[in-house]
Protein backbone atom coordinates (compact mmCIF):
# COMPACT_ATOMS: atom_id res chain seq x y z
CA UNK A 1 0.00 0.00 0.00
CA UNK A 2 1.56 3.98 -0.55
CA UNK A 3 2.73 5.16 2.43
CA UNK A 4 3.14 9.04 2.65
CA UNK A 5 5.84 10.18 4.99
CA UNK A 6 4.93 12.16 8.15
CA UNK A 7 6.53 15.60 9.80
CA UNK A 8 8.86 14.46 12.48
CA UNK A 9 9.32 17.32 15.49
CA UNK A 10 11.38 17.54 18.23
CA UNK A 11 9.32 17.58 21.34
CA UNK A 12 11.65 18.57 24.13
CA UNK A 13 14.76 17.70 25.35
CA UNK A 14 16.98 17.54 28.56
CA UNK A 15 20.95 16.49 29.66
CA UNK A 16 23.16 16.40 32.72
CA UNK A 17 25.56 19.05 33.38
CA UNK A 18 28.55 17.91 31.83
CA UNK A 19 31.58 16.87 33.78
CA UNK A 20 35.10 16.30 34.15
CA UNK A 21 36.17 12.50 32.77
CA UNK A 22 38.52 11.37 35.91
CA UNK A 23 39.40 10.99 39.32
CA UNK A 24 38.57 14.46 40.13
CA UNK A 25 35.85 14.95 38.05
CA UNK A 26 32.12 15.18 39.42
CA UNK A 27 30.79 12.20 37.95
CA UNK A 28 33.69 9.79 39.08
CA UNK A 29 31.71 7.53 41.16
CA UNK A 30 28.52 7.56 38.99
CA UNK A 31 27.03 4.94 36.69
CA UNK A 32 26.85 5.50 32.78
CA UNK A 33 23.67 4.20 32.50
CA UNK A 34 22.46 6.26 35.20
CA UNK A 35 23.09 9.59 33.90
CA UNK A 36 21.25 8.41 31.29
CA UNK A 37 18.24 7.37 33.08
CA UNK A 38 17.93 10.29 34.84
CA UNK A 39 17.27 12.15 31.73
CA UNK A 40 15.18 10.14 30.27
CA UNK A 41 13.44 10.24 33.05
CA UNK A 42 13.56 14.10 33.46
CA UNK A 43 11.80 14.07 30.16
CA UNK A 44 9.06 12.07 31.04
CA UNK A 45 8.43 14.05 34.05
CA UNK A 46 8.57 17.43 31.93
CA UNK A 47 5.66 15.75 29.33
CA UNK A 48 3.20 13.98 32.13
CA UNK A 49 0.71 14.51 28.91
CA UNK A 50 2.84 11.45 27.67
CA UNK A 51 1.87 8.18 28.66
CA UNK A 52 4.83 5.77 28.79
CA UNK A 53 3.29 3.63 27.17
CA UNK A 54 3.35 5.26 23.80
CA UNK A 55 6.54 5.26 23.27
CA UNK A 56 7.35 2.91 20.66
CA UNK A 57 11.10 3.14 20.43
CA UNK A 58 14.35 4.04 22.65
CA UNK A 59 17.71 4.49 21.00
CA UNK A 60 20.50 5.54 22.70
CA UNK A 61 24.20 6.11 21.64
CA UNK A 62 27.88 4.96 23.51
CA UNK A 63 31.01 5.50 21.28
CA UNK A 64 32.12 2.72 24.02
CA UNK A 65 30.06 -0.04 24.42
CA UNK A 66 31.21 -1.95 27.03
CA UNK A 67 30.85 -2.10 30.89
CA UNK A 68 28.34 0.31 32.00
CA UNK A 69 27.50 1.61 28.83
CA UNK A 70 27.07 -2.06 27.17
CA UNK A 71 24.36 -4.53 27.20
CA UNK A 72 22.18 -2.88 25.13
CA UNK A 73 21.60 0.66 26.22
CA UNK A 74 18.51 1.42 24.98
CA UNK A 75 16.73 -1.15 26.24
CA UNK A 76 18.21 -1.51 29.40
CA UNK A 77 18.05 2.07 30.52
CA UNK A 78 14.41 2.28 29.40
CA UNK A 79 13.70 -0.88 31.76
CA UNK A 80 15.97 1.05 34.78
CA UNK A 81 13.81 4.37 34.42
CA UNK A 82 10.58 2.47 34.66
CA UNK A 83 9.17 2.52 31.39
CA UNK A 84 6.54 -0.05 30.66
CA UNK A 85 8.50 -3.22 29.73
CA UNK A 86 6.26 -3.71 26.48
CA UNK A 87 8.54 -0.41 24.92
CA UNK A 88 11.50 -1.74 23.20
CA UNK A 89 15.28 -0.07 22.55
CA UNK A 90 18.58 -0.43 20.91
CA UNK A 91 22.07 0.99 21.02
CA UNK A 92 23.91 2.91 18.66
CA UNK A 93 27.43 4.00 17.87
CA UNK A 94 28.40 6.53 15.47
CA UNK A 95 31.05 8.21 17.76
CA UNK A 96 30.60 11.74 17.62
CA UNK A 97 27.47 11.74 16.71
CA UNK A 98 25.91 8.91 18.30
CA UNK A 99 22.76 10.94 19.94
CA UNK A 100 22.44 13.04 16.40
CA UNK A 101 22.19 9.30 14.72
CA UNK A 102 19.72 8.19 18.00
CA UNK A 103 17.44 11.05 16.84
CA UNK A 104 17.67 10.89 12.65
CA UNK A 105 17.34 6.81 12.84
CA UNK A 106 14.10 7.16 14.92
CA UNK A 107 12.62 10.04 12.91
CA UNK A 108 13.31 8.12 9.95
CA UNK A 109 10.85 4.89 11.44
CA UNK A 110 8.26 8.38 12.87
CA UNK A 111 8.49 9.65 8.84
CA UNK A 112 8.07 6.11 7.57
CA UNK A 113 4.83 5.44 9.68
CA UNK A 114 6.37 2.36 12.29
CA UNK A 115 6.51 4.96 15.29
CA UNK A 116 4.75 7.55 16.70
CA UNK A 117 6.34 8.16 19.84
CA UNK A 118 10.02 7.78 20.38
CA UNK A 119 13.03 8.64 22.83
CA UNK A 120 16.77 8.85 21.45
CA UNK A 121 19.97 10.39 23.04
CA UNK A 122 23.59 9.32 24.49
CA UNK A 123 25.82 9.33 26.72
CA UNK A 124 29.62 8.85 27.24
CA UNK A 125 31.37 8.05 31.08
CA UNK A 126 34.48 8.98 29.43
CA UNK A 127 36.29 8.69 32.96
CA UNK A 128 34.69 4.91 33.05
CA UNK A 129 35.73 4.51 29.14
CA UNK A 130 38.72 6.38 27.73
CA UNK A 131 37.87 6.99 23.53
CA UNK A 132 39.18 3.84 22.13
CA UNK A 133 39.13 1.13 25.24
CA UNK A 134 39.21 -2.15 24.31
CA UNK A 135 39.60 -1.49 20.59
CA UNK A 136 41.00 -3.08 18.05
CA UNK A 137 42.16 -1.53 14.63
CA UNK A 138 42.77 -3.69 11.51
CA UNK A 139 46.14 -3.98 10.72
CA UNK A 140 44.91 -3.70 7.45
CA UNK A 141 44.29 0.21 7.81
CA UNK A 142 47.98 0.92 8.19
CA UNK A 143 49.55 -1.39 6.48
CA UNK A 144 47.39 -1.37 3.25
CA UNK A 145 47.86 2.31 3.83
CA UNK A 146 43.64 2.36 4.04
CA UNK A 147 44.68 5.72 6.30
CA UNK A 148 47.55 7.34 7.93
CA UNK A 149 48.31 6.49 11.15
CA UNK A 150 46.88 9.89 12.17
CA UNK A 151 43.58 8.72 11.49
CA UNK A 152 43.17 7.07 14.45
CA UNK A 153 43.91 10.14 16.98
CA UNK A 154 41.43 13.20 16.98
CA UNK A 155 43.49 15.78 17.83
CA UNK A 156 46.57 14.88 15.26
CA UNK A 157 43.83 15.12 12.32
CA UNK A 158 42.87 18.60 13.66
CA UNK A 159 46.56 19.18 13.90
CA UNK A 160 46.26 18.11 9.90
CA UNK A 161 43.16 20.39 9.49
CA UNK A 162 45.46 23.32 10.11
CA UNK A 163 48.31 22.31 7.86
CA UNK A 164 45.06 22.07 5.40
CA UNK A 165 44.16 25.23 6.09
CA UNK A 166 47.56 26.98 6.93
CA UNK A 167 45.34 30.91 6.86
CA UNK A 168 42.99 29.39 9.81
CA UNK A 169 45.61 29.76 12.79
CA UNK A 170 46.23 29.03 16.20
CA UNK A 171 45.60 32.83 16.97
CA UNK A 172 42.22 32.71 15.17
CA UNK A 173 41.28 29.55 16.95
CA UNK A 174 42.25 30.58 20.27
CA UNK A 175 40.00 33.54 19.86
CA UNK A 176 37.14 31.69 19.08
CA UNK A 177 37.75 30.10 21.83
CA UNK A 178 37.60 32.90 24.62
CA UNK A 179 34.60 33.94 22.88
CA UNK A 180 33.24 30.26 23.05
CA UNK A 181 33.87 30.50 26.42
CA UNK A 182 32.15 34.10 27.07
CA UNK A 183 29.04 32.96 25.73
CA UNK A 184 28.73 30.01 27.70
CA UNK A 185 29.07 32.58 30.76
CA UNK A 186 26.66 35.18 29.46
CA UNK A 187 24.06 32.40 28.50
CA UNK A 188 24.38 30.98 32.07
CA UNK A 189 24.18 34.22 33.00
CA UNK A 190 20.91 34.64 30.90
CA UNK A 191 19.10 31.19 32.18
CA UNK A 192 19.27 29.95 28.56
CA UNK A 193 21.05 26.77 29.77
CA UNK A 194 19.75 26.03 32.73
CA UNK A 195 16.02 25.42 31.59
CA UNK A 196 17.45 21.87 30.05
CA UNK A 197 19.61 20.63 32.56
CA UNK A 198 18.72 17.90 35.07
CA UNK A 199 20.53 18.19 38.26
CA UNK A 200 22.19 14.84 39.13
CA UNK A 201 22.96 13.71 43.05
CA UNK A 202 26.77 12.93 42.90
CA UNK A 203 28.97 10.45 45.30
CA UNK A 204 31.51 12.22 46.48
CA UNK A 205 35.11 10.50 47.45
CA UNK A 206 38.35 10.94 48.68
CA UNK A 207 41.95 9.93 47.70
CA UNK A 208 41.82 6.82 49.71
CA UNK A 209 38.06 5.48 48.39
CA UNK A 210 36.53 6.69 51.31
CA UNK A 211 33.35 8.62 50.91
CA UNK A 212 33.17 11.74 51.82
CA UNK A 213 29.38 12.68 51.40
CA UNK A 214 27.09 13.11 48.26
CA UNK A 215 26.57 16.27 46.09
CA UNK A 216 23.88 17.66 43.29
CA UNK A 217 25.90 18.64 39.72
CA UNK A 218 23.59 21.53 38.45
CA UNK A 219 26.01 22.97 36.55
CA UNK A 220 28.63 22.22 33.65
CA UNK A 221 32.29 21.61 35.34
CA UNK A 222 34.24 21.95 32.30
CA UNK A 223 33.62 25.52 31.80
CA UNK A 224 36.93 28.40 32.43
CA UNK A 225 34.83 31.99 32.76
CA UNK A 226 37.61 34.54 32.10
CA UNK A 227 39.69 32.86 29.96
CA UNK A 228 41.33 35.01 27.65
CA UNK A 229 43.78 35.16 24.69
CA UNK A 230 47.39 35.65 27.31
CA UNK A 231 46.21 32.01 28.85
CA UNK A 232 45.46 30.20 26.27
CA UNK A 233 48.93 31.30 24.14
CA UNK A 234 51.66 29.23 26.11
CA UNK A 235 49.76 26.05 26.69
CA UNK A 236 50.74 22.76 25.50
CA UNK A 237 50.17 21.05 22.32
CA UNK A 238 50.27 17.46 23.37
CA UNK A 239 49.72 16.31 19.56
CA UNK A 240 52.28 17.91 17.68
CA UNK A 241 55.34 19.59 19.30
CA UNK A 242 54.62 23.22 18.35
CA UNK A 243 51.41 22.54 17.08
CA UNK A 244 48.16 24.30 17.54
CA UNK A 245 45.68 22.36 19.19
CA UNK A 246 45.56 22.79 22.95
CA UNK A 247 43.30 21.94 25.80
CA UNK A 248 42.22 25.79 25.39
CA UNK A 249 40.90 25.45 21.61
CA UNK A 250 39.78 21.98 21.96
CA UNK A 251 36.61 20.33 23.88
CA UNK A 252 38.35 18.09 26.38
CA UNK A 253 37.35 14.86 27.82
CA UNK A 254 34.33 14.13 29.44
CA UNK A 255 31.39 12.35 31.12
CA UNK A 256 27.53 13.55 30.39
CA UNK A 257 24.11 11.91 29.29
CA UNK A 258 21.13 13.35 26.98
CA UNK A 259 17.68 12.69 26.16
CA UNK A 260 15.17 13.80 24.07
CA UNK A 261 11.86 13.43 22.17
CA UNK A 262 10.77 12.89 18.94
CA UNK A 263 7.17 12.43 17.89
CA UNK A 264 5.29 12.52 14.30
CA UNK A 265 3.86 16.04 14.60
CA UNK A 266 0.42 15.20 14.32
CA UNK A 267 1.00 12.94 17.02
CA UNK A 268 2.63 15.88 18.89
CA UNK A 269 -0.23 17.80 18.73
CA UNK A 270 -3.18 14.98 19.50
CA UNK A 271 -1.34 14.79 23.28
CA UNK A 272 -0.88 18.17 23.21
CA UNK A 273 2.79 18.43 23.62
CA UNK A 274 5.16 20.84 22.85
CA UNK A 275 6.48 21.13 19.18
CA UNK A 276 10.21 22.73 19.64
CA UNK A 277 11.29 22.61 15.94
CA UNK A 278 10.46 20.40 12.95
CA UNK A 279 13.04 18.49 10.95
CA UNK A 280 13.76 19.63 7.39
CA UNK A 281 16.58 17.18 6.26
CA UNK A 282 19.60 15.52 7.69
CA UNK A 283 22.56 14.04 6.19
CA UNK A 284 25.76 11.97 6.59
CA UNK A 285 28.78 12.26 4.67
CA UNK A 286 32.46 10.96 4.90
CA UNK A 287 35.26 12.67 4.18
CA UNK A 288 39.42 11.33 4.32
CA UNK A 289 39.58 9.94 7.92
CA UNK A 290 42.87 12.11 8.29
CA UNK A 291 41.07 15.41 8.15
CA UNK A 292 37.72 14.35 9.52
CA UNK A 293 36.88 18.11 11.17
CA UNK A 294 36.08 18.62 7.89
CA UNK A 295 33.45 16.50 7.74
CA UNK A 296 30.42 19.12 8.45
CA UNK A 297 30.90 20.86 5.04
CA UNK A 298 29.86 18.05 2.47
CA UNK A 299 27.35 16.63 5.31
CA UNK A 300 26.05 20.13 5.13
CA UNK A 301 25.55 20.81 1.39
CA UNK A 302 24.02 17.22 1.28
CA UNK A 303 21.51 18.44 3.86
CA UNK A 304 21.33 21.61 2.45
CA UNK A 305 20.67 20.20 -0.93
CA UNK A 306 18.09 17.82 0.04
CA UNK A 307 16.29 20.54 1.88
CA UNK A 308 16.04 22.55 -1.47
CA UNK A 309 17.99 25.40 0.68
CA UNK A 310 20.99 27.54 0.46
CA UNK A 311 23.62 28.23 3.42
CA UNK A 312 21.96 31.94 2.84
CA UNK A 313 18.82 30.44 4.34
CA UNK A 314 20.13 29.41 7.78
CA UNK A 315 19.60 31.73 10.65
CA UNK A 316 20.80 29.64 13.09
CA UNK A 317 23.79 27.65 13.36
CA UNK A 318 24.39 25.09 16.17
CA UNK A 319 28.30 23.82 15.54
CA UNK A 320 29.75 21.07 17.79
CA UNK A 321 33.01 22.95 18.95
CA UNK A 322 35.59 19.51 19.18
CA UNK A 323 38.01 21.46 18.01
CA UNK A 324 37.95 25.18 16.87
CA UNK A 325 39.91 24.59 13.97
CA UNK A 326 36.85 22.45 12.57
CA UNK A 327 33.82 25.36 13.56
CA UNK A 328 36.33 27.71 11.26
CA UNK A 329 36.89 25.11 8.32
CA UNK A 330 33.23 25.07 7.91
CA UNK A 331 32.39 28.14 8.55
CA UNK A 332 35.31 29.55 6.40
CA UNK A 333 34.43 27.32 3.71
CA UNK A 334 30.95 28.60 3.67
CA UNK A 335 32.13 31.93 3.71
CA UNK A 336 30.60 32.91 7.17
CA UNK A 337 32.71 35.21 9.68
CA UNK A 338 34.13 33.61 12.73
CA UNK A 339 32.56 35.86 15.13
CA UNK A 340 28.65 35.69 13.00
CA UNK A 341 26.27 36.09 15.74
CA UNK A 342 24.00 33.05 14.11
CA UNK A 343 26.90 30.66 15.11
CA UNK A 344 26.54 29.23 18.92
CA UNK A 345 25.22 32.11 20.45
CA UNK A 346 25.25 30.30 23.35
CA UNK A 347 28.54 29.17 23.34
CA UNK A 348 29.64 25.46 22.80
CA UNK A 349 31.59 22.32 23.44
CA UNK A 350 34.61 24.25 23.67
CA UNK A 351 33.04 25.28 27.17
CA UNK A 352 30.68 22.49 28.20
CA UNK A 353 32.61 19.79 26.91
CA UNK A 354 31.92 17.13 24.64
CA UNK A 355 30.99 13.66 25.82
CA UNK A 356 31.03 11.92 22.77
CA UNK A 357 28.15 10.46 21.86
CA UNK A 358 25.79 12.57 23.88
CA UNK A 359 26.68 15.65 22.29
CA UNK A 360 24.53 15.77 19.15
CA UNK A 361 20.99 16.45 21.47
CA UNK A 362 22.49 19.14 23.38
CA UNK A 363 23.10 21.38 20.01
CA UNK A 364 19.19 20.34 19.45
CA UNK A 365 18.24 22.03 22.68
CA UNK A 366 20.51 24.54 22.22
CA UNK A 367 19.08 25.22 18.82
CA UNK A 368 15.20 24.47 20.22
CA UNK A 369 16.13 27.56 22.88
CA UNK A 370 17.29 30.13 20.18
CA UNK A 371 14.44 29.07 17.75
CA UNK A 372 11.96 30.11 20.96
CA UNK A 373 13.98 33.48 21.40
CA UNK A 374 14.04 34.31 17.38
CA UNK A 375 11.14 33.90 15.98
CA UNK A 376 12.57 35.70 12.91
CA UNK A 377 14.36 32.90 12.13
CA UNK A 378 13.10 30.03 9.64
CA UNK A 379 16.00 27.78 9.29
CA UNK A 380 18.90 26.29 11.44
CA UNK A 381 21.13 23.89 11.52
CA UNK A 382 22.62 21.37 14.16
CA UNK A 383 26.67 20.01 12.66
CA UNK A 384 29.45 18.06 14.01
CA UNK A 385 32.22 16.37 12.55
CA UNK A 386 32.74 12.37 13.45
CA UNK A 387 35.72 10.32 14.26
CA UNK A 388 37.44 8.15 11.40
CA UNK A 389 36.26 10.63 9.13
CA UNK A 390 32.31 11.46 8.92
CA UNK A 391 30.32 14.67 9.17
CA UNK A 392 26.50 14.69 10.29
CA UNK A 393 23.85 17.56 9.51
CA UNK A 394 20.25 18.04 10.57
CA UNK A 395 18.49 20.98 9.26
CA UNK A 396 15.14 22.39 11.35
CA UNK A 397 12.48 24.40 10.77
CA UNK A 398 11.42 26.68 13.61
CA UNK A 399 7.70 26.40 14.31
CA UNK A 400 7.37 29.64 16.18
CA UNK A 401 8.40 31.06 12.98
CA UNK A 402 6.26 34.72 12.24
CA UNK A 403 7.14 35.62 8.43
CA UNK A 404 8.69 39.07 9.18
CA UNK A 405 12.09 37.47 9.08
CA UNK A 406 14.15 36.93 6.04
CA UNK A 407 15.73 33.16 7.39
């Protein structure tokens, strides 16, 4: 029989503050899954027009899929934060962009007509699960010369983004940076975060393993307010001696869960929930594994292309910040200015941090916030580049949209 393919929204969604991976870091003594299941069931809570049982799907992301972020995390954390045992779920791994591919794999069974109702997200306990535990690489991709060595480490194929790129320096990056950094203040500042955040109770330790009381993380630990261009000069570049990335122009390592929730839109509106933004187009591309920052630029004008849009179209811009080298290749290549106010107005992963495979839902609320704010603006965009050489787009519509606005 035809099927005709429905408008896919995103409802709402939530994360943890972000933390520290290690010892030290706020999540040290907490569960993978659990971060996790306290957003999902944050969201649940936030949408009590929901009933539980609707939901016809959970996919959720780990780059590392082992320990406590194995055994099928969809499923399992769906079971752990009480939802009806009849609602099914899967895991996914796309590195990066693990939640990103959570939410565009489930919209694509909402479009097709086998959901209605579905949750998708990530997380990444990267002080549980260092990037790359328990891996294995084929010989094959060295010795067949598949890729070069440098392939295999993030931050030397940034360090090979800027060799690319030789006119997008270490001064320009490190400026983006501080003003990365800025925002994130100012939008704390301005409650624009906060709103999406789920505040997490937290074991608390000391050097010995003894415990030394328990916490509540309500806010993101990786974040340096007054940072500025004299700090970040003279730091380190622990990929390349003399190179350019640091820990100051780079998202560093860490731990961090999100949720969210997609619905078909008529659905959406039957239970009366909220409709945040409406999905356009999304697309994947790959690019040469030794330059994979790069990846957001073909991903883009795939998306773009599908969409039936220009890059003149999008009014807002929501950029995963692993590196600042690959927010400037993209936006350099599209011929937008470093410091374009459309670009993470709120700042970015060079402040909260990036764990892994959560990442791609907190651009989405990001971007659901600034659609809210602007309702002059049509079109944005959530990007991020992906390990061994991938890029990922999604392009939304904003719903509150009023027609005065040219984007």
């Amino acid at each position: 029989m035809p099927r005709t393919a429905r408008d896919v929204v995103f409802v709402d969604g939530v994360r943890t503050p972000f933390g520290k991976a290690g010892p030290k870091g706020i999540y040290a003594e907490t569960r993978a899954d659990d971060l996790v299941i306290k957003a999902i069931r944050e969201l649940l809570r936030r949408n009590p027009n929901l009933d539980p049982a609707l939901v016809d799907e959970v996919a959720i992301a780990a780059t590392t899929q082992i320990g406590d972020q194995g055994l099928t995390l969809g499923r399992s954390a769906a079971l752990l934060a009480g939802l009806p045992k009849s609602v099914p779920g899967y895991s996914i791994d796309r590195m990066c962009a693990g939640a990103m591919t959570s939410v565009t794999s489930v919209a694509g069974g909402i479009a097709f007509g086998a959901y209605d109702v579905a949750l998708a997200g990530g997380v990444e306990h990267m002080g549980r699960h260092p990037m790359g535990e328990g891996v294995d690489p084929n010989p094959r991709f060295l010795s067949e010369k598949l890729v070069d060595e440098s392939a295999l480490f993030m931050g030397m194929t940034a360090e090979n983004l800027h060799d690319r790129f030789p006119h997008l320096t270490k001064q320009r990056c490190d400026e983006y940076a501080v003003r990365s950094q800025e925002k994130a203040g100012k939008a704390y500042a301005d409650n624009n975060i906060q709103p999406d955040l789920v505040p997490v109770a937290i074991r608390r330790t000391n050097p010995e393993g003894g415990e030394t009381g328990w916490g509540l993380a309500t806010a993101d630990e990786p974040m340096r307010p007054g940072t500025t261009l004299e700090s970040l000069a003279n730091l380190k570049t622990p990929f390349r001696p003399h190179g350019r990335i640091t820990a100051g122009n780079a998202a560093g390592l860490n731990d961090g869960a999100t949720a969210s929730l997609i619905a078909a839109e008529d659905v959406a509106r039957e239970l009366e929930l909220p409709v945040k933004m409406r999905m356009v187009s999304f697309a994947f591309a790959g690019v040469e594994p030794e330059v994979m920052g790069i990846g957001p630029v073909p991903a883009t004008e795939k998306a773009l292309a599908k969409a039936g849009l220009s890059i003149s179209d999008i009014g807002a811009f929501e950029i995963n910040e692993a590196f600042a080298i690959q927010v400037l290749a993209m936006l350099d290549h599209f011929g937008i200015a470093d410091d374009d106010e459309r670009v993470n107005p709120f700042g970015g992963a060079i402040a909260f941090g990036h764990p892994l495979a959560s990442s791609g839902v907190r651009l989405m609320t990001q971007l659901a916030r600034r659609f809210e704010q602007r309702p002059d603006v049509r079109y944005g965009l959530t990007s991020m580049c992906i390990g061994m050489g991938m890029g990922g787009t999604v392009i939304w519509e904003n719903p509150h949209f009023d027609g005065n606005g040219s984007k």
